[in-house]
Protein backbone atom coordinates (compact mmCIF):
# COMPACT_ATOMS: atom_id res chain seq x y z
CA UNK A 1 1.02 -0.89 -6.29
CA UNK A 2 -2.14 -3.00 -6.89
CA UNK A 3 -5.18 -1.39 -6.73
CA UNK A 4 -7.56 -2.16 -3.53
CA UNK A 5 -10.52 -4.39 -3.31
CA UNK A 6 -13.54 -1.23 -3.90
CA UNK A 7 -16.12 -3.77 -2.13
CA UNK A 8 -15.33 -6.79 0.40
CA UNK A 9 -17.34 -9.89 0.72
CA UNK A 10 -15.86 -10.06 3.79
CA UNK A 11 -13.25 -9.52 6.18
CA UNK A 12 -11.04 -12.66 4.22
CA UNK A 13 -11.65 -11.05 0.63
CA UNK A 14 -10.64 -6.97 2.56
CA UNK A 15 -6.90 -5.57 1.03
CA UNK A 16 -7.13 -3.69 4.35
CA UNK A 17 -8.35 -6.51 7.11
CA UNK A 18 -5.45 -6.93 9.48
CA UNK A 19 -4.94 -10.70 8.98
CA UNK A 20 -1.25 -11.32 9.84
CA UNK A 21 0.81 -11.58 12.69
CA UNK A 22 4.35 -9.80 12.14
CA UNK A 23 6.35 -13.21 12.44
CA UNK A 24 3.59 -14.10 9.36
CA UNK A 25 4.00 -10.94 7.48
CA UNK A 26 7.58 -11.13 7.54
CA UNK A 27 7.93 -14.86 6.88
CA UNK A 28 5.38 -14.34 3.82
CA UNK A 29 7.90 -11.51 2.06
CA UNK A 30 10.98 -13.13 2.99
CA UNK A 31 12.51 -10.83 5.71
CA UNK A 32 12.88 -10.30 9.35
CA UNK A 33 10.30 -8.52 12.05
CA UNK A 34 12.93 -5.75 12.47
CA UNK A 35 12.41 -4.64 8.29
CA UNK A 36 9.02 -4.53 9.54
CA UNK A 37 9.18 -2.18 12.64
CA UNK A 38 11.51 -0.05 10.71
CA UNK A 39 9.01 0.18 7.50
CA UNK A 40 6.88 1.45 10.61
CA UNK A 41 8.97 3.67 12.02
CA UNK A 42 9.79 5.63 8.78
CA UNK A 43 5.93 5.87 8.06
CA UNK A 44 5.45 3.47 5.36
CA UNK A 45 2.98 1.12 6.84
CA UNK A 46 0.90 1.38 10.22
CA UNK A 47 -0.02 -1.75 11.31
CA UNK A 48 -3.20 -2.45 13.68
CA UNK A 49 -2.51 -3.44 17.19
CA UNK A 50 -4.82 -6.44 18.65
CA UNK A 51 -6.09 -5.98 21.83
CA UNK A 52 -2.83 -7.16 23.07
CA UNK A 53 -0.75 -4.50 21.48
CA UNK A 54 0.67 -7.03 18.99
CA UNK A 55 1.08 -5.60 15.28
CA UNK A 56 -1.53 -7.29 12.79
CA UNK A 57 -0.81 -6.55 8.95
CA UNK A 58 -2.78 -6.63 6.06
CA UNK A 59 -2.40 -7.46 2.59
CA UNK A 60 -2.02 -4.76 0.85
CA UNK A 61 0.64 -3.71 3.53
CA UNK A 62 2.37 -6.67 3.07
CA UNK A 63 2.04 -5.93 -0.84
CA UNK A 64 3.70 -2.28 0.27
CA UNK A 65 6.43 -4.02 2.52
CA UNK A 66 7.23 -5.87 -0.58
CA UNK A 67 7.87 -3.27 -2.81
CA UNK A 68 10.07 -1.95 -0.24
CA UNK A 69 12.15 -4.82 0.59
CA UNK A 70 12.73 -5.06 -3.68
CA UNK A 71 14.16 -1.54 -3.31
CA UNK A 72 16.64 -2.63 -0.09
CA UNK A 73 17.43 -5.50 -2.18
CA UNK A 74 18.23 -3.64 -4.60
CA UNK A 75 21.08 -1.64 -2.53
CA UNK A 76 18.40 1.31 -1.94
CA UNK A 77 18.81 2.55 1.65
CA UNK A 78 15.57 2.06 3.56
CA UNK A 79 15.00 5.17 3.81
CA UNK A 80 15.01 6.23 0.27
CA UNK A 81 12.67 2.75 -0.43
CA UNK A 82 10.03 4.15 1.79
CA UNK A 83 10.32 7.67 0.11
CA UNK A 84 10.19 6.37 -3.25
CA UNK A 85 7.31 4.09 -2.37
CA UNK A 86 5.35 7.02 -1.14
CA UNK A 87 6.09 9.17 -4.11
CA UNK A 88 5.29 6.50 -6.33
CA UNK A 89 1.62 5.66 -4.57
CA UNK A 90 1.39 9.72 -4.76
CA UNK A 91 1.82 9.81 -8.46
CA UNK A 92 -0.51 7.09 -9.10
CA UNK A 93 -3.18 8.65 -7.16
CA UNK A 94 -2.31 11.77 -9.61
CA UNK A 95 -2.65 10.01 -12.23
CA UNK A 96 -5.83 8.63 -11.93
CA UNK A 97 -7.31 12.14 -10.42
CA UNK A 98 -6.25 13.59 -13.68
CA UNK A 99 -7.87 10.74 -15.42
CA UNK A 100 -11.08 11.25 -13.93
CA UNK A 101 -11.36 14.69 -14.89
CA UNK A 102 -10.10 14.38 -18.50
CA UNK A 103 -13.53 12.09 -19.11
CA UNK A 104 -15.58 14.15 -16.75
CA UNK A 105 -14.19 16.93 -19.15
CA UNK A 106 -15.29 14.64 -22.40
CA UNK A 107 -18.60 14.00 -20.54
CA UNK A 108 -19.70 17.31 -20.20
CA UNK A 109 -18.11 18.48 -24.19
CA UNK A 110 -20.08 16.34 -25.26
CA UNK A 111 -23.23 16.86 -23.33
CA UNK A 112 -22.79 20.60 -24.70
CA UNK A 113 -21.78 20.14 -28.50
CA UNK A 114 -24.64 17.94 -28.74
């Protein structure tokens, strides 16, 4: 998955600002409101309610719902899509922890050899 905006301008340049209506979301990655709910239901994405209880999404959900609808495309139950997704986004955050402390660990070598 893409990594996130680190800063916003604002709310229109924010990965994470709810900007879409579900009939939007699902329109913009090709799929009904139901894939949606059921993303939702197995944990995958949480959208924001308005103050009206209606689900608002946000890019980088709609970037998550994408990935996932690839997978069901791809004959993967939708279960399984949302568990790979998951495992996938846990990996990369493992990945990049690990990364950080290999040049933390190069960092401090070669504060010490110097």
């Amino acid at each position: 998955m893409p990594p996130r905006s680190p800063r916003p301008v604002d709310k229109f340049d924010d990965d994470d600002y709810p900007a879409y209506t579900m009939g939007r979301a699902a329109e913009m990655i090709g799929t009904a409101p139901a894939f949606l709910r059921a993303l939702g239901e197995y944990r995958l994405i949480t959208p924001l309610r308005s103050e009206g209880g209606h689900r608002r999404y946000s890019r980088y959900q709609l970037r998550i719902a994408a990935r996932a609808r690839e997978l069901v495309d791809a004959g993967t139950p939708i279960e399984a899509a949302c568990r790979i997704i998951i495992l996938e986004d846990q990996l990369e955050e493992a990945q990049r922890i690990n990364e950080d402390l290999r040049t933390q660990g190069r960092k401090s070598q070669s504060k010490h050899s110097a």
